[in-house]
C-alpha atoms as a PDB file:
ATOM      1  CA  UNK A   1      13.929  -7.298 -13.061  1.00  0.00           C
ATOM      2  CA  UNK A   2      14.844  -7.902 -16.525  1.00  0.00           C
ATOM      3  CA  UNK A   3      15.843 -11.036 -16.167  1.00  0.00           C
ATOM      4  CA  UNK A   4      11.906 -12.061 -14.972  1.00  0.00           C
ATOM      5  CA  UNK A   5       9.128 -13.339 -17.352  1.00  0.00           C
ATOM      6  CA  UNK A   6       7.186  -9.787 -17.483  1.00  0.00           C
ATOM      7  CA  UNK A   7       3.691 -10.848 -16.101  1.00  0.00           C
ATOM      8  CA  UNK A   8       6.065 -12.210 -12.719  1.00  0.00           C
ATOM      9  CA  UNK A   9       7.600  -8.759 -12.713  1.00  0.00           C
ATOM     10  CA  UNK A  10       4.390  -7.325 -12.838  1.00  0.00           C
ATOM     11  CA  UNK A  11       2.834  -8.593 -10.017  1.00  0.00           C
ATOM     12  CA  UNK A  12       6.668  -7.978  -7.839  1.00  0.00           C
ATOM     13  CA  UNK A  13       6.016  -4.255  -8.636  1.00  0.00           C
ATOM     14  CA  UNK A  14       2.235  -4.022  -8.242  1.00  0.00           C
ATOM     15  CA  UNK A  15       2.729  -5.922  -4.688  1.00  0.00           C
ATOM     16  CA  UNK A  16       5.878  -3.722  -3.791  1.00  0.00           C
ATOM     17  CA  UNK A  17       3.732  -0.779  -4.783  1.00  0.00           C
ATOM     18  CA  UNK A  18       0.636  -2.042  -2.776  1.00  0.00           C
ATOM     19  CA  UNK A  19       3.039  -2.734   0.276  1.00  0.00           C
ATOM     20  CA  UNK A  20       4.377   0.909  -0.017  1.00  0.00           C
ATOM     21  CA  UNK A  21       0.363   2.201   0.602  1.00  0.00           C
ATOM     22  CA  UNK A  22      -0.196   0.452   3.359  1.00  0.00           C
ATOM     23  CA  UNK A  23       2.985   1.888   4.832  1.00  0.00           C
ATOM     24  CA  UNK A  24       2.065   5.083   4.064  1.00  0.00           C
ATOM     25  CA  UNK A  25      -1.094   4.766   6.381  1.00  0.00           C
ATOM     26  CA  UNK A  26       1.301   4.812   9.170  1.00  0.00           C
ATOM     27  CA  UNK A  27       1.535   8.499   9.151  1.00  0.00           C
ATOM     28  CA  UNK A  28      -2.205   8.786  10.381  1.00  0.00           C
ATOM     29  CA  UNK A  29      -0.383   7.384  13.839  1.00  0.00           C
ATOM     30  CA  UNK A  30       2.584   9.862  13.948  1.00  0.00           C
ATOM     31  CA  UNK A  31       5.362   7.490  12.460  1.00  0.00           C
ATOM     32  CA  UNK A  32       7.570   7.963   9.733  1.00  0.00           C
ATOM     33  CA  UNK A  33       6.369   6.043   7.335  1.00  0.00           C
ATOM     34  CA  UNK A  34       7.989   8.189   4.452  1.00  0.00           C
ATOM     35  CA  UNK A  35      11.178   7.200   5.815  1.00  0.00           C
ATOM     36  CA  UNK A  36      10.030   3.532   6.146  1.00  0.00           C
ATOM     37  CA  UNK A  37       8.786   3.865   2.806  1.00  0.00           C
ATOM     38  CA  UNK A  38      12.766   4.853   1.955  1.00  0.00           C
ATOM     39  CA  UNK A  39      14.007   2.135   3.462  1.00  0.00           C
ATOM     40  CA  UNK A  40      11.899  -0.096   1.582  1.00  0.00           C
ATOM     41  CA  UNK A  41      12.809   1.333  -1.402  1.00  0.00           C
ATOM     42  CA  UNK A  42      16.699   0.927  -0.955  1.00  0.00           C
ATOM     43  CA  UNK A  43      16.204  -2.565   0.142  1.00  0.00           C
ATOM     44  CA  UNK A  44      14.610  -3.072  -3.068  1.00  0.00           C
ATOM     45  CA  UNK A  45      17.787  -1.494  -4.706  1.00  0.00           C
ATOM     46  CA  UNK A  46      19.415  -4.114  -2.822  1.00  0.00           C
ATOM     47  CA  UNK A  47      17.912  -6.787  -4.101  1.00  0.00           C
ATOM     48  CA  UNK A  48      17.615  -5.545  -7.872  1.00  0.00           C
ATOM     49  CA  UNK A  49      21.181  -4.037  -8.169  1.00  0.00           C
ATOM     50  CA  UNK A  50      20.605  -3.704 -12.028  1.00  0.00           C
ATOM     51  CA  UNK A  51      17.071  -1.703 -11.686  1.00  0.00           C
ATOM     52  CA  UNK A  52      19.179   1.682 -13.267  1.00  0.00           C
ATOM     53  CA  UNK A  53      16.044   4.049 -13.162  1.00  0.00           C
ATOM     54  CA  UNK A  54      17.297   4.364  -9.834  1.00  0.00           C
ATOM     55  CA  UNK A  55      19.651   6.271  -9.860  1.00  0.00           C
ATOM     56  CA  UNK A  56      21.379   9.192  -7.969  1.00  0.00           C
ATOM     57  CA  UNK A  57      18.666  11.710  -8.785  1.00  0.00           C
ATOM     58  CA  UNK A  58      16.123   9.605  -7.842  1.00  0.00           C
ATOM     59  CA  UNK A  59      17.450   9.079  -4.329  1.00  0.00           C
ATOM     60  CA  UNK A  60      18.099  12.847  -3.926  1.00  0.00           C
ATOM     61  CA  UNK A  61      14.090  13.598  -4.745  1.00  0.00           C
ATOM     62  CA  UNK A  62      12.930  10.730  -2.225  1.00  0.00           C
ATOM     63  CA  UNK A  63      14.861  12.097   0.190  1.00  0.00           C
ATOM     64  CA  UNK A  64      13.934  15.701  -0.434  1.00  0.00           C
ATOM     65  CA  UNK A  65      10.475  14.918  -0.334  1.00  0.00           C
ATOM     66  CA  UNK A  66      10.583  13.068   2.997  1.00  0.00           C
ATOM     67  CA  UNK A  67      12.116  16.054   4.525  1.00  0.00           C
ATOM     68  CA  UNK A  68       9.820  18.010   3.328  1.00  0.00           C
ATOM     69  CA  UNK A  69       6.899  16.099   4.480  1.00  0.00           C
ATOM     70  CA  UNK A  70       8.276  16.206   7.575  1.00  0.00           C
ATOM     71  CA  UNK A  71       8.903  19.770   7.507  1.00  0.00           C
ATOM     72  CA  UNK A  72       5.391  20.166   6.770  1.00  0.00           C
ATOM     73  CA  UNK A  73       3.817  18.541   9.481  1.00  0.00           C
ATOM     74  CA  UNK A  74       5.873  20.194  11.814  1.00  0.00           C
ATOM     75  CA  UNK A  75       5.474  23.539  10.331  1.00  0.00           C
ATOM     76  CA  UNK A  76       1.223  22.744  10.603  1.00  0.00           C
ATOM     77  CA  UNK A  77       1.099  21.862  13.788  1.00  0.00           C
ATOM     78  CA  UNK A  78       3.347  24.638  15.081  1.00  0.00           C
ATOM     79  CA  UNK A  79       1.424  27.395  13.285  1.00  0.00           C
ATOM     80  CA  UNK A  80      -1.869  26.530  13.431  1.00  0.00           C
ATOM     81  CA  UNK A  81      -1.495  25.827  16.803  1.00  0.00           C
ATOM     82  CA  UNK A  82      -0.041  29.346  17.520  1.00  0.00           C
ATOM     83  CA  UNK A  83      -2.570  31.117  15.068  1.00  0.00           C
ATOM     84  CA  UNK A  84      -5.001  30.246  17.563  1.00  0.00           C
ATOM     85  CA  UNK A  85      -2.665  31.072  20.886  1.00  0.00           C
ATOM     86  CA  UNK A  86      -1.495  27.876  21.581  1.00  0.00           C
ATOM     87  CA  UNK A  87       1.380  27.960  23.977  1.00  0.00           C
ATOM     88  CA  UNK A  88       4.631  25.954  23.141  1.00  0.00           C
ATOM     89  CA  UNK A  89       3.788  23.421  25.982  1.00  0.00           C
ATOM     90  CA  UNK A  90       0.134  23.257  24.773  1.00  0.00           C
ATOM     91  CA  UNK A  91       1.627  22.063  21.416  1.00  0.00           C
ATOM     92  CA  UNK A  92       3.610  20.031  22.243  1.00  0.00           C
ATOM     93  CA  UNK A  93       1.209  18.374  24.487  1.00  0.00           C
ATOM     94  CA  UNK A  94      -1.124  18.270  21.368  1.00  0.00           C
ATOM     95  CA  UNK A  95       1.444  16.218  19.454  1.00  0.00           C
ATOM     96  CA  UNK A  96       2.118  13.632  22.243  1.00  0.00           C
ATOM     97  CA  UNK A  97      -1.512  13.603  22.821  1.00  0.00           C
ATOM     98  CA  UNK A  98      -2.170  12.772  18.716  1.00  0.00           C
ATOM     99  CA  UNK A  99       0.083   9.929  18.819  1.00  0.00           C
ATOM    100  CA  UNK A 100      -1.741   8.235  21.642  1.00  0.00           C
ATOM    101  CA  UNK A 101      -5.272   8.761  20.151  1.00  0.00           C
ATOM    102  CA  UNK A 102      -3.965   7.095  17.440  1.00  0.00           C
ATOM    103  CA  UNK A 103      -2.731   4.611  18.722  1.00  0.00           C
ATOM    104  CA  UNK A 104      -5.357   3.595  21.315  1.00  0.00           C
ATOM    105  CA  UNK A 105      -8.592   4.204  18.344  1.00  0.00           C
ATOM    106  CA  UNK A 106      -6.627   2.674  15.731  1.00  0.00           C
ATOM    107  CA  UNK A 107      -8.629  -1.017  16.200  1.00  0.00           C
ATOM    108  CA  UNK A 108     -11.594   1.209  15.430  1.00  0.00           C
ATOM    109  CA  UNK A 109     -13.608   1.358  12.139  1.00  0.00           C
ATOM    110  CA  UNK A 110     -11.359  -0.539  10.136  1.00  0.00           C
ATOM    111  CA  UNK A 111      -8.353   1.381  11.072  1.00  0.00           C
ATOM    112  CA  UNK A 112     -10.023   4.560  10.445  1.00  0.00           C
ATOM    113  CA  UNK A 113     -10.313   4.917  14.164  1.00  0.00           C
ATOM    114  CA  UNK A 114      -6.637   5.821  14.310  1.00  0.00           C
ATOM    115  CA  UNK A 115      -7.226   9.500  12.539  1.00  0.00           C
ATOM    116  CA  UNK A 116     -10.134  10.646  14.714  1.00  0.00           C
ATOM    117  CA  UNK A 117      -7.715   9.179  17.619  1.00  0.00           C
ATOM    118  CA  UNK A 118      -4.730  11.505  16.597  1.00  0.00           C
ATOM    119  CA  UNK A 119      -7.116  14.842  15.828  1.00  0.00           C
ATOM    120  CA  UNK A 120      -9.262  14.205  19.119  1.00  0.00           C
ATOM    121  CA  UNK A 121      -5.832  13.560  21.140  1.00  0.00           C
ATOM    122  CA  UNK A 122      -4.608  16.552  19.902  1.00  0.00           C
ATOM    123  CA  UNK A 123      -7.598  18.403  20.547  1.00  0.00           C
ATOM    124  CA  UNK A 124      -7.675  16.934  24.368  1.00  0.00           C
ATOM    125  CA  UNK A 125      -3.820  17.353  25.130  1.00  0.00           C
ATOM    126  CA  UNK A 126      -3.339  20.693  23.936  1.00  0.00           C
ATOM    127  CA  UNK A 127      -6.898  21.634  25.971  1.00  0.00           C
ATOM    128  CA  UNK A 128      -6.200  19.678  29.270  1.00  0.00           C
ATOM    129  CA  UNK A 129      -2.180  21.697  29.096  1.00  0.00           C
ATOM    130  CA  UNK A 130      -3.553  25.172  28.687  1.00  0.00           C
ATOM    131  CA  UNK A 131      -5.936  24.679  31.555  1.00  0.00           C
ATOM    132  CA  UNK A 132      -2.947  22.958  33.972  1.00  0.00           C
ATOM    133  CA  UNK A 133      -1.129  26.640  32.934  1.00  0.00           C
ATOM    134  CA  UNK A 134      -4.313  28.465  34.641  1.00  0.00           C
ATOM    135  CA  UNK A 135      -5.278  29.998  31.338  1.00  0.00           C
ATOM    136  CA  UNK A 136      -9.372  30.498  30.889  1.00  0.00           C
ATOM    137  CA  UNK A 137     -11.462  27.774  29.478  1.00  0.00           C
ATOM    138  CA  UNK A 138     -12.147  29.923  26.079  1.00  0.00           C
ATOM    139  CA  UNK A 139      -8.770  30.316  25.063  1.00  0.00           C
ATOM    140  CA  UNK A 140      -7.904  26.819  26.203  1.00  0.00           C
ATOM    141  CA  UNK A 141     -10.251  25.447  23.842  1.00  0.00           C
ATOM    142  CA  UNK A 142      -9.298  27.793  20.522  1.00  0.00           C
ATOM    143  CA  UNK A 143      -6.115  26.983  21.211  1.00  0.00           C
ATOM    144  CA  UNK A 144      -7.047  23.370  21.166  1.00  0.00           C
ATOM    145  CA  UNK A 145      -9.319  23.677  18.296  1.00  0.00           C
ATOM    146  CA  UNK A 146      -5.826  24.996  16.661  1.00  0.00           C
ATOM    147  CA  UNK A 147      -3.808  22.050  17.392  1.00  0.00           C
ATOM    148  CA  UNK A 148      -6.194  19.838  16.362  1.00  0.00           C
ATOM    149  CA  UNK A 149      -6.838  21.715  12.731  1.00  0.00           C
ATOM    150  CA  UNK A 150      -2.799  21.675  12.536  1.00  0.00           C
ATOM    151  CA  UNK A 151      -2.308  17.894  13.395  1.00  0.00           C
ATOM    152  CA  UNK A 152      -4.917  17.418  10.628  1.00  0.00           C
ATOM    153  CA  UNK A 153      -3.299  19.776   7.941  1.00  0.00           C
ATOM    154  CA  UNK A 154      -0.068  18.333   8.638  1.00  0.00           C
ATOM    155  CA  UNK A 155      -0.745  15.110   7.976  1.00  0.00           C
ATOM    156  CA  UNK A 156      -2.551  15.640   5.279  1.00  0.00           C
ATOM    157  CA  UNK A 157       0.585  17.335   4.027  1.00  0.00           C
ATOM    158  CA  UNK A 158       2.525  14.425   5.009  1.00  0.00           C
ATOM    159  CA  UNK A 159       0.991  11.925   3.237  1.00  0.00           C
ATOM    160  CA  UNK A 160       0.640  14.305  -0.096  1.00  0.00           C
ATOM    161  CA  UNK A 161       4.716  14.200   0.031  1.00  0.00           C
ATOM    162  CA  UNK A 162       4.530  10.191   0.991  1.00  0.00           C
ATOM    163  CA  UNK A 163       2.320  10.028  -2.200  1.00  0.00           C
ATOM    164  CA  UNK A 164       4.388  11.813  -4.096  1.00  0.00           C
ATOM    165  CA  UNK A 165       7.538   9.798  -3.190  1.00  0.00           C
ATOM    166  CA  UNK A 166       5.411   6.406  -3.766  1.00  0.00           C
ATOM    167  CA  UNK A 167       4.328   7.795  -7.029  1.00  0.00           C
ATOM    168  CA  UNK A 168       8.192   8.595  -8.162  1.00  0.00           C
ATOM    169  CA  UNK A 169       9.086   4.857  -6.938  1.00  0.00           C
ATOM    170  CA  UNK A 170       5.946   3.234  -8.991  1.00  0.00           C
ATOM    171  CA  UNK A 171       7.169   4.685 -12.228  1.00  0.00           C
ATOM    172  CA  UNK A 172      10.823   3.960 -11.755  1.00  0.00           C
ATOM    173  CA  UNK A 173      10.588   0.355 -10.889  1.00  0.00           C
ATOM    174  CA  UNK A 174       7.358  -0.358 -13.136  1.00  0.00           C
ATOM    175  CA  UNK A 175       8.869  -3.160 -15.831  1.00  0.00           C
ATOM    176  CA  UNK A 176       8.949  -1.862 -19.724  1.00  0.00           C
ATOM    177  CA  UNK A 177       8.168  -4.522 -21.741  1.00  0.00           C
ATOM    178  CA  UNK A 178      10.287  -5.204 -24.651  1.00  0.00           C
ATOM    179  CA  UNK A 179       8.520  -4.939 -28.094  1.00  0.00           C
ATOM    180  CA  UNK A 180       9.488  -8.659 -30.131  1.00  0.00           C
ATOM    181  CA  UNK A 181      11.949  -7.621 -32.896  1.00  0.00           C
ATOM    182  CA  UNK A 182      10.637  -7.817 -36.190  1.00  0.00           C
ATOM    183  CA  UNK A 183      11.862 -10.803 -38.329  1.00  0.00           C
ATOM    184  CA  UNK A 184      14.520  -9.774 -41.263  1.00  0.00           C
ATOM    185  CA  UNK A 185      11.953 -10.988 -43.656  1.00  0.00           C
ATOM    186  CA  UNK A 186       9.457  -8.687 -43.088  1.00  0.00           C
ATOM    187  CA  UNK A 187      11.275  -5.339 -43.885  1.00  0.00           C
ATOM    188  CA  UNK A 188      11.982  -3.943 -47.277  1.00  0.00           C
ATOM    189  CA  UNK A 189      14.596  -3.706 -48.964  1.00  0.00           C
ATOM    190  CA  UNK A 190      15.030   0.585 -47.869  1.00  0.00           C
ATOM    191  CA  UNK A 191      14.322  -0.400 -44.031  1.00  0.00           C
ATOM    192  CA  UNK A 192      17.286  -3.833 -44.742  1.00  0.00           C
ATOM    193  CA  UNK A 193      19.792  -0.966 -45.707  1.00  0.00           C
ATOM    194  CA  UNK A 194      19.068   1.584 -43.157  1.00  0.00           C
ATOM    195  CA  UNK A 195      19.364  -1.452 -40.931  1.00  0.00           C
ATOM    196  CA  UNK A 196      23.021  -2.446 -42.594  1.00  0.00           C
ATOM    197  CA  UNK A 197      24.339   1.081 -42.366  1.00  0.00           C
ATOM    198  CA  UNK A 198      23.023   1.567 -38.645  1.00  0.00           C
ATOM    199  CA  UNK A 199      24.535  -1.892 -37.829  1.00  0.00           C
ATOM    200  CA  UNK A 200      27.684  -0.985 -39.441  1.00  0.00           C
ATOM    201  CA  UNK A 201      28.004   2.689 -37.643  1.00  0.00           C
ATOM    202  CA  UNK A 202      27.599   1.340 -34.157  1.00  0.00           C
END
């Protein structure tokens, strides 16, 4: 964005940047917004080919850190879930049942409706599976109570590496601005020749 007035390629970044946290809410509903939040981030690449902060690291980290997000929530779910004798069908019917709570609550308090949605979905699928399996009603619900501290851990864990990644982007594409040259007529004559002999090295 060099070739932008600086204030205009300060509000570019500080919108791209705002866009990139709303994204990032979409993890309280069980999509991938870090990888949405990738996407946005290359097409941004796209349309500022010269922006050479990012570079080949840069993608490598993003994309580490979206896998590990992702590895993290899984990882949650799964153990928590277990810790507290979840079955693997009670889990997994704790996941499916997260991303409909979310989705149904999220008009709800301002969007907030969408977390209590995925933790009491959780809570209710992984409960209403162990009980279809014949299992008794006090292991059914600790291993409910599991699922639903999992789904919560793991998205908090989610959206810590979505931060992170967000974070990375922010201070890569944030403009510099240039410092004005100083005029020839206000150095001395020491700073003139360090100046000549600089000039005439490179």
């Amino acid at each position: 964005m060099d070739f932008l007035p600086f204030p205009i390629a300060y509000l570019l970044a500080g919108a791209f940047v705002t866009l990139l946290c709303f994204v990032l809410l979409l993890n309280v509903f069980g999509l991938p917004a870090n990888w949405i939040v990738l996407g946005l981030v290359a097409l941004w690449k796209m349309v500022h080919p010269g922006a050479a902060n990012l570079d080949v690291w840069f993608w490598v980290m993003m994309v580490g850190l979206a896998l590990i997000g992702e590895a993290l929530e899984l990882g949650m779910q799964i153990l928590k879930a277990k810790r507290y004798g979840s079955s693997s069908s009670g889990t997994f019917a704790g996941m499916i049942g997260a991303i409909a709570g979310a989705i149904l609550l999220a008009p709800l308090f301002f969007g907030l409706g969408a977390l209590i949605g995925a933790l009491a979905g959780a809570w209710i699928g992984c409960f209403l599976m162990e009980l279809v399996k014949g299992r008794p009603v006090k292991e059914a619900l600790d291993a409910a109570f599991g699922a639903m501290m999992g789904r919560f851990l793991g998205t908090v864990c989610k959206c810590g590496a979505g931060g992170a990644m967000m974070a990375l982007t922010a201070h890569r594409i944030w403009p510099k601005p240039v410092p004005a040259p100083l005029p020839p007529d206000s150095l001395d004559g020491p700073a003139q020749l360090v100046l000549s002999v600089l000039h005439h090295l490179c």
